[in-house]
N, C-alpha and C. Protein backbone atom coordinates (compact mmCIF):
# COMPACT_ATOMS: atom_id res chain seq x y z
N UNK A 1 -47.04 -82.78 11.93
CA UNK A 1 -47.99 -82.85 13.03
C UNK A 1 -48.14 -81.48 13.70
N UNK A 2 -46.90 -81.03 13.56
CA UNK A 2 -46.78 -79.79 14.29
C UNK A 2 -47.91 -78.20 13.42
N UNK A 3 -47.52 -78.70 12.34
CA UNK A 3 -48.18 -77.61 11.20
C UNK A 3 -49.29 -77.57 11.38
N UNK A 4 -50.02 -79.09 11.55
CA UNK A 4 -51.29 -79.71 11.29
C UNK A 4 -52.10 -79.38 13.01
N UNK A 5 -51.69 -78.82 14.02
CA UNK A 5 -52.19 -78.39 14.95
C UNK A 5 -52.04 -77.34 15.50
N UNK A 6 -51.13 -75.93 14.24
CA UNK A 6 -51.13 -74.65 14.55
C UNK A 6 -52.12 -74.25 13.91
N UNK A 7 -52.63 -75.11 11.99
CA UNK A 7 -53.52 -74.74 11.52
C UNK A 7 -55.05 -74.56 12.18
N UNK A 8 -55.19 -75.94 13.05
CA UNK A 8 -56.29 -76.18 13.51
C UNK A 8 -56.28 -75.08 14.63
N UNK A 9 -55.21 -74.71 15.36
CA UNK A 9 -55.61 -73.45 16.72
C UNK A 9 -55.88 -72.13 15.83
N UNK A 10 -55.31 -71.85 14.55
CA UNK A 10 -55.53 -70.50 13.74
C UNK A 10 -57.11 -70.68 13.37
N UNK A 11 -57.57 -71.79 13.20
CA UNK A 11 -58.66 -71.63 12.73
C UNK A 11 -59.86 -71.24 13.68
N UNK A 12 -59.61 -71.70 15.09
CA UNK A 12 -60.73 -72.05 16.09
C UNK A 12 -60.15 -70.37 16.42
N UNK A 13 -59.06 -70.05 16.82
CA UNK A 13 -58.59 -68.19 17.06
C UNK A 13 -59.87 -67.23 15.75
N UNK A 14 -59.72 -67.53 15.24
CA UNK A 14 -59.87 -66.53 14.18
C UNK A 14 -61.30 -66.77 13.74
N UNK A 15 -62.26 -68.11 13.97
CA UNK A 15 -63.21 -68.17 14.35
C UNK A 15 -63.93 -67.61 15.59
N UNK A 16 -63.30 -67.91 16.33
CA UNK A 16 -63.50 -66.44 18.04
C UNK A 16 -63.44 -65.52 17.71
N UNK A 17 -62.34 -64.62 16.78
CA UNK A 17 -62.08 -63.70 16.57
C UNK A 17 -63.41 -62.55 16.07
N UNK A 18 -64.00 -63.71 14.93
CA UNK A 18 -65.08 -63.66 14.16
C UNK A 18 -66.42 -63.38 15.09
N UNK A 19 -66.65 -64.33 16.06
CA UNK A 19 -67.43 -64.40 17.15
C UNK A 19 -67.89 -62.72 17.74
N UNK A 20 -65.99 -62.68 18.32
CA UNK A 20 -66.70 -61.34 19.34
C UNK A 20 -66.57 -60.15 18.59
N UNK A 21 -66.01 -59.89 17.42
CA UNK A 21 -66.24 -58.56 16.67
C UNK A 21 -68.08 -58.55 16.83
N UNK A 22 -68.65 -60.08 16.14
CA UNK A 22 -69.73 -59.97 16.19
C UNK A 22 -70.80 -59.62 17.56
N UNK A 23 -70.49 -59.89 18.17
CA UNK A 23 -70.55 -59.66 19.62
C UNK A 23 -70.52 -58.28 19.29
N UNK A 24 -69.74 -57.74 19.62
CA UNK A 24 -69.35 -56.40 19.94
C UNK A 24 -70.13 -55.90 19.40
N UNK A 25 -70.65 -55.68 17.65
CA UNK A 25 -71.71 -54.98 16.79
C UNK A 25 -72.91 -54.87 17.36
N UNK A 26 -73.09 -55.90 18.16
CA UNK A 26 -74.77 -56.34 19.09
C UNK A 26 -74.83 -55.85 19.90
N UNK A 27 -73.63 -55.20 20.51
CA UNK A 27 -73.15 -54.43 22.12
C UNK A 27 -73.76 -52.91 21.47
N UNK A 28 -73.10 -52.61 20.57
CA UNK A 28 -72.58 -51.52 20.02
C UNK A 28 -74.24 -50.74 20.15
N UNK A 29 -75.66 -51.66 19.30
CA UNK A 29 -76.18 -51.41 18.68
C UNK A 29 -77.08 -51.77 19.56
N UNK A 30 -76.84 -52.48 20.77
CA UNK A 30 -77.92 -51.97 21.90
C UNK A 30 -78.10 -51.03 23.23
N UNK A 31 -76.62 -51.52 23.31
CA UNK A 31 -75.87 -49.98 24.12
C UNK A 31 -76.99 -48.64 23.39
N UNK A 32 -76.61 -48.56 22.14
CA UNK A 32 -77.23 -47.33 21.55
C UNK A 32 -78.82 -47.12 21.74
N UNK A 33 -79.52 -48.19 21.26
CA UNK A 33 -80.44 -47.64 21.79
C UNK A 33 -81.08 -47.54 23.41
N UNK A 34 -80.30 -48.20 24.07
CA UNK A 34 -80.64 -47.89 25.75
C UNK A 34 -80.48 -46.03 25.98
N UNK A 35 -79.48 -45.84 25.16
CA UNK A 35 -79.22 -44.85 25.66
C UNK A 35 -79.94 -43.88 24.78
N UNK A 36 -80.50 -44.13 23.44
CA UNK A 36 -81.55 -43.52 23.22
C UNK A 36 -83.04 -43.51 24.07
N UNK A 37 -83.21 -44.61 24.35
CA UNK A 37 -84.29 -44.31 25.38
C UNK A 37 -83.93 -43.59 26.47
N UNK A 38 -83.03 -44.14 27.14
CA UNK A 38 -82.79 -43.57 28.47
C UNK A 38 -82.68 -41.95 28.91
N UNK A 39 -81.72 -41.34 27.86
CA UNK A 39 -81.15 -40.18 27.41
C UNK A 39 -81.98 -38.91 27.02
N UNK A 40 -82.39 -39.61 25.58
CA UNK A 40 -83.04 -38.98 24.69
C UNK A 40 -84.27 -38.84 24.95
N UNK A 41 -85.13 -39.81 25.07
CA UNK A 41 -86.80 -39.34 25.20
C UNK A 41 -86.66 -39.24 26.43
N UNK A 42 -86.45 -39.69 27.54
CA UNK A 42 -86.73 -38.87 28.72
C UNK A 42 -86.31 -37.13 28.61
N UNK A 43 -85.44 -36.74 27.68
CA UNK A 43 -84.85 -35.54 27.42
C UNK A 43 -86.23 -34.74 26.69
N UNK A 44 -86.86 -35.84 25.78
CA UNK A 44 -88.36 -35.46 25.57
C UNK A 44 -89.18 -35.31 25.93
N UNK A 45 -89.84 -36.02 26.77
CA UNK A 45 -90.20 -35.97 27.87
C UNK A 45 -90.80 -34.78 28.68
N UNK A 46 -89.67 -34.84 29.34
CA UNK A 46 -89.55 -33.67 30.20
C UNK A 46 -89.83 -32.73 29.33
N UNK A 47 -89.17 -32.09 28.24
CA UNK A 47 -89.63 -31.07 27.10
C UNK A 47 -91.14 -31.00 26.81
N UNK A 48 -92.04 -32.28 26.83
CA UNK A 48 -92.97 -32.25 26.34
C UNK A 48 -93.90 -31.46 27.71
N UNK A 49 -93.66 -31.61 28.96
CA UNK A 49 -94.49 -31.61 29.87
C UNK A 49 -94.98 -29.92 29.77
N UNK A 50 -95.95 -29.90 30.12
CA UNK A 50 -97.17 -29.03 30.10
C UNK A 50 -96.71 -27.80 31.15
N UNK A 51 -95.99 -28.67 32.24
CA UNK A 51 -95.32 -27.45 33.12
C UNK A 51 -93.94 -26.51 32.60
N UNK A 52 -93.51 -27.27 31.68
CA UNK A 52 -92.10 -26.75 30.88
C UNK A 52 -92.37 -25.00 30.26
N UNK A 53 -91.72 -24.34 30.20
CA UNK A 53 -91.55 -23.24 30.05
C UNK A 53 -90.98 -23.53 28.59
N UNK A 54 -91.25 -22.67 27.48
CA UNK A 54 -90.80 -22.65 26.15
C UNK A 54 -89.03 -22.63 26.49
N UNK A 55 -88.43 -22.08 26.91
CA UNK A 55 -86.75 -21.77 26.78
C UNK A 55 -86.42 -23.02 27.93
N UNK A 56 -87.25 -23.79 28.62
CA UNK A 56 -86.82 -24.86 29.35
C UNK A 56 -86.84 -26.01 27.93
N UNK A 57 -87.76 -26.00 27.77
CA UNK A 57 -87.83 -27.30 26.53
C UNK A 57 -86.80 -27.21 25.62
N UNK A 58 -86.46 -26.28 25.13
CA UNK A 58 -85.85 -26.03 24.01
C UNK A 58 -84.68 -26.44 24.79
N UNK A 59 -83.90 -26.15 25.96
CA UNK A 59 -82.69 -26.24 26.93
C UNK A 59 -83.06 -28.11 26.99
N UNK A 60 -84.00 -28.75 27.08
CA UNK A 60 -83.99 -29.96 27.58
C UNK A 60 -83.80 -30.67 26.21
N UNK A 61 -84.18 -30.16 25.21
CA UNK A 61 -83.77 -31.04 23.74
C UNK A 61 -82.74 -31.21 23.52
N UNK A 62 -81.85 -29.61 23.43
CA UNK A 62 -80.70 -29.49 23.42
C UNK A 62 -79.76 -30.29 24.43
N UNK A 63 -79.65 -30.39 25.13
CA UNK A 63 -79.10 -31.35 26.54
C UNK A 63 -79.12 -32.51 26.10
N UNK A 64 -80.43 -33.13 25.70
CA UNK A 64 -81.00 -34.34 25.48
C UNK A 64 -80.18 -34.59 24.37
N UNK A 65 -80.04 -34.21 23.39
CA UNK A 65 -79.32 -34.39 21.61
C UNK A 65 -78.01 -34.61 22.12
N UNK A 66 -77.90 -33.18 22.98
CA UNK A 66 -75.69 -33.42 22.75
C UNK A 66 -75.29 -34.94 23.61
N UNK A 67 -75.99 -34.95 25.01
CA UNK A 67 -75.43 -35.84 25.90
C UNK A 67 -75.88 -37.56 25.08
N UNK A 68 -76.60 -37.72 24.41
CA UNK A 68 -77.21 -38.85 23.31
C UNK A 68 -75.69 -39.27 22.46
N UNK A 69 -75.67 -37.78 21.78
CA UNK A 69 -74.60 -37.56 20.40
C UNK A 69 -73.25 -38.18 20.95
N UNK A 70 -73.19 -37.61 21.98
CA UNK A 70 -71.80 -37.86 22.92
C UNK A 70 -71.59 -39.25 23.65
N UNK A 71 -72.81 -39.82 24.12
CA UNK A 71 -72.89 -41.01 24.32
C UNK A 71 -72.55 -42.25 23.48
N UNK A 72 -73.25 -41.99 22.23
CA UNK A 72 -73.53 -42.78 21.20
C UNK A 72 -71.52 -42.99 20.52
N UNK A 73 -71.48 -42.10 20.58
CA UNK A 73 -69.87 -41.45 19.87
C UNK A 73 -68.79 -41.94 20.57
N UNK A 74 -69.23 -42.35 21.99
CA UNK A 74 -68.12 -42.54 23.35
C UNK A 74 -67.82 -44.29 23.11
N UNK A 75 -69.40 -44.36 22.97
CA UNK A 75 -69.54 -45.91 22.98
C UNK A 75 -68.89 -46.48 21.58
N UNK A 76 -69.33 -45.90 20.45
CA UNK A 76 -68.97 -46.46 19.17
C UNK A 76 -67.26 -46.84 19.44
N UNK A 77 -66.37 -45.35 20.07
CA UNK A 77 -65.07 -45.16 19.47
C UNK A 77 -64.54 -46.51 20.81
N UNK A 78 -64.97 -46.38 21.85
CA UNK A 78 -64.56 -47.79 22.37
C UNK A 78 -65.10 -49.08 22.37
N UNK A 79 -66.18 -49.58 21.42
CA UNK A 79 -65.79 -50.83 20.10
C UNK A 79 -65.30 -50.56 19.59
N UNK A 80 -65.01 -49.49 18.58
CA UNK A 80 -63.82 -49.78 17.88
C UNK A 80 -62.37 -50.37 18.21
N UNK A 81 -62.30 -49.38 19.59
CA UNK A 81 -61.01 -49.88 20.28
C UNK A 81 -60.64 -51.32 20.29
N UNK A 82 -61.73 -51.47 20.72
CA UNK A 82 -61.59 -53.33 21.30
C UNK A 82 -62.10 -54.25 20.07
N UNK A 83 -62.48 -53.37 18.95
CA UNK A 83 -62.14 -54.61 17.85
C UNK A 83 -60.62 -54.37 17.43
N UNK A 84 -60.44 -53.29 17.61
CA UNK A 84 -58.90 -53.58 16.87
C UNK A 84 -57.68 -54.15 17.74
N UNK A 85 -57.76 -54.03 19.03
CA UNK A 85 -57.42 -54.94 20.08
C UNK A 85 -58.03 -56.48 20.16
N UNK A 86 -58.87 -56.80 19.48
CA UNK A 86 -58.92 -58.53 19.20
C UNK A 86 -58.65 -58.96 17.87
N UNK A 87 -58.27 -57.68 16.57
CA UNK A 87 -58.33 -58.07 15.86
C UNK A 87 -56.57 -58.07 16.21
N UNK A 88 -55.90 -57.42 16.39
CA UNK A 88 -54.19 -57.55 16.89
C UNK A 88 -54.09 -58.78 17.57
N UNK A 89 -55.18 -59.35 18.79
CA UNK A 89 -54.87 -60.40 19.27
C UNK A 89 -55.19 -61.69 18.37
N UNK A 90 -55.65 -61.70 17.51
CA UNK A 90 -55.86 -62.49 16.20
C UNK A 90 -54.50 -62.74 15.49
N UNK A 91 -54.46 -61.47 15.29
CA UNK A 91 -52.52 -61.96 14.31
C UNK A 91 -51.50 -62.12 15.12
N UNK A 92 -51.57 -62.64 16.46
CA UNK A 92 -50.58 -62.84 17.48
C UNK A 92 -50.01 -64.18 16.83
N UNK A 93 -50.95 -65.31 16.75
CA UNK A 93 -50.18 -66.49 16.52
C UNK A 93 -49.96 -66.67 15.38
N UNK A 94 -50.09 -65.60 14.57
CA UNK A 94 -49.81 -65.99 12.86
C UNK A 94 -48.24 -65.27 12.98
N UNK A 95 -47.89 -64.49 14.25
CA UNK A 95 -46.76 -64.00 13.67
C UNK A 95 -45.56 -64.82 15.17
N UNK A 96 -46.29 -65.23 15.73
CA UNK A 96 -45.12 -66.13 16.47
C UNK A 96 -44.50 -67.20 15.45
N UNK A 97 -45.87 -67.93 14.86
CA UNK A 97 -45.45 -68.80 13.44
C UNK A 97 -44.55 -68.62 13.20
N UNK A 98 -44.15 -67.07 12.28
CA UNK A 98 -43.89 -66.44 11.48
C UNK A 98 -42.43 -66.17 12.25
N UNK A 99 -42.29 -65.91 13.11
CA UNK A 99 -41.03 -65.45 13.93
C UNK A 99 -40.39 -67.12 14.24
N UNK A 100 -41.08 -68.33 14.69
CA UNK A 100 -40.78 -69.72 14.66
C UNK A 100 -39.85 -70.16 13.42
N UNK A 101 -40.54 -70.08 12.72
CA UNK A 101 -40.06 -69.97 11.01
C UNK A 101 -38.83 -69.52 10.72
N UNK A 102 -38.86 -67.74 11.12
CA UNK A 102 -37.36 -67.57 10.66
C UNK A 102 -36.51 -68.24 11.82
N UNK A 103 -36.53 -68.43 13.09
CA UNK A 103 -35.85 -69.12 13.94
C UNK A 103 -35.18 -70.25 13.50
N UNK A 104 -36.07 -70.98 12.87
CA UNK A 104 -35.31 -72.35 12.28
C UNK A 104 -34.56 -72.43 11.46
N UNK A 105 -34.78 -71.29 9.94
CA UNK A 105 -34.18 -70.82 9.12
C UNK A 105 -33.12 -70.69 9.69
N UNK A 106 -32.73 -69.51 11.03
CA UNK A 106 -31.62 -69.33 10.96
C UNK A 106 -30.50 -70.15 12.05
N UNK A 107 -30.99 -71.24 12.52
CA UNK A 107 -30.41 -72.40 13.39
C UNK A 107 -30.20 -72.78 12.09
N UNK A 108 -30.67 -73.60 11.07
CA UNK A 108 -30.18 -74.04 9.83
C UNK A 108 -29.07 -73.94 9.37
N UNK A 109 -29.31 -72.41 8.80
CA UNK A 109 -28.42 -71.40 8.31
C UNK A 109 -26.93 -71.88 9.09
N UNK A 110 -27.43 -71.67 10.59
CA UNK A 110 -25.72 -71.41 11.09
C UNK A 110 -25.44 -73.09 11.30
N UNK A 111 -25.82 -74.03 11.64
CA UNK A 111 -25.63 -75.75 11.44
C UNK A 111 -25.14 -75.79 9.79
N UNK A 112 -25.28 -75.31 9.35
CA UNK A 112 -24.86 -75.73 7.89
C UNK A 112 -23.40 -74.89 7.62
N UNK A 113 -23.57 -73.48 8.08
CA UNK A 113 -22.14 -72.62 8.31
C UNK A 113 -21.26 -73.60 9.15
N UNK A 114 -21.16 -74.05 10.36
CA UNK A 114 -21.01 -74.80 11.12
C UNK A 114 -20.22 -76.27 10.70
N UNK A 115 -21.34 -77.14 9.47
CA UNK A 115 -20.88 -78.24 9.50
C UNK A 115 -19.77 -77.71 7.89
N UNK A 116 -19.76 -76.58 7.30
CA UNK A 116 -18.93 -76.39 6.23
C UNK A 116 -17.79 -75.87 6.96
N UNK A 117 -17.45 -75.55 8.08
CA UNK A 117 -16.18 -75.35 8.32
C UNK A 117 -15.39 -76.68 8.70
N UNK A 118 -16.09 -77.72 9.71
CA UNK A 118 -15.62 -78.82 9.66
C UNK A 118 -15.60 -79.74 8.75
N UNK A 119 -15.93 -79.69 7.65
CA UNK A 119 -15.41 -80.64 6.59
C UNK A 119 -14.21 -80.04 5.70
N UNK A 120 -13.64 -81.20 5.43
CA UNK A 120 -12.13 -80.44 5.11
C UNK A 120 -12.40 -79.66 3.56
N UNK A 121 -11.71 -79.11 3.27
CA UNK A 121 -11.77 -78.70 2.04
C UNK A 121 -10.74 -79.20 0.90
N UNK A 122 -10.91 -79.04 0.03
CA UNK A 122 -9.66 -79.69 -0.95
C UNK A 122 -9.95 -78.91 -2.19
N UNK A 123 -8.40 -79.07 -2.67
CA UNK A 123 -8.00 -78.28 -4.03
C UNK A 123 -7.56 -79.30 -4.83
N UNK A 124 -8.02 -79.42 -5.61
CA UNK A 124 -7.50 -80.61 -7.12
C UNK A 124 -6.66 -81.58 -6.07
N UNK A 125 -7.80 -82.53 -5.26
CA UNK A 125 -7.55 -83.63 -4.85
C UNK A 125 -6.98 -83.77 -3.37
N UNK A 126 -6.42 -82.73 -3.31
CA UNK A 126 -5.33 -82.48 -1.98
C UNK A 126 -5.58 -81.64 -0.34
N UNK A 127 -5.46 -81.98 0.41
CA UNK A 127 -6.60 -80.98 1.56
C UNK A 127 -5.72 -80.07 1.94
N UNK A 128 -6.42 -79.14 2.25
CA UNK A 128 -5.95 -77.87 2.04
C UNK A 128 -5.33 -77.26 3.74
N UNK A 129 -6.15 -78.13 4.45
CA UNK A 129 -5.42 -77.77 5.92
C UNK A 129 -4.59 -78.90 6.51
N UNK A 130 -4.01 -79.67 5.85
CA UNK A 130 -3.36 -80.67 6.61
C UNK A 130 -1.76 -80.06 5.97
């Protein structure tokens, strides 16, 4: 029973899990372009205007590209972060399992060490501690 309702929480975990990576890709990939609009063509923009001075435009592209590049780059590397922080919180309960498991193993282990010292022992018929 017990097996039969860690399987079912691993599955609904790791289905979430599935969820917000996906999530996150949709974050990732609209974040980006906000900040292409926002960033970038206003960075054009302004470049394009009629009052702009040739070495202003060229200064407003440039501005416009790096602070975009840097944006885009800031945002990517923290999804990444936080998929690999849900994907760690994903193998949390596969390894409590996993740590459960040897626990029992080794309560076993020592109940069985345990019940072999209290049973007597004997040599060709005869007990050996009496």
């Amino acid at each position: 029973m017990i097996e039969m309702i860690e399987f079912v929480l691993g599955a609904v975990t790791n289905t979430a899990s599935c969820l917000r990576l996906w999530a996150l890709s949709l974050e990732h990939s609209q974040l980006t372009d906000v900040i292409y609009e926002k960033v970038f063509l206003a960075a054009v923009d302004k470049a394009a205007d009629p009052d702009t001075g040739l070495a202003a435009a060229d200064f407003y592209w440039f501005v416009g590209f790096a602070v975009w590049l840097f944006c885009t780059v800031a945002v990517l590397r923290i999804m990444e972060s936080l998929s690999a922080v849900l994907h760690a919180l994903r193998l949390v309960p596969e390894q409590v399992l996993l740590r459960r498991r040897r626990q029992v193993r080794a309560v076993r282990a020592q109940v069985n060490a345990c019940s072999n010292l209290m049973t007597p022992r004997t040599r060709a018929g005869r007990d050996v501690r009496a």
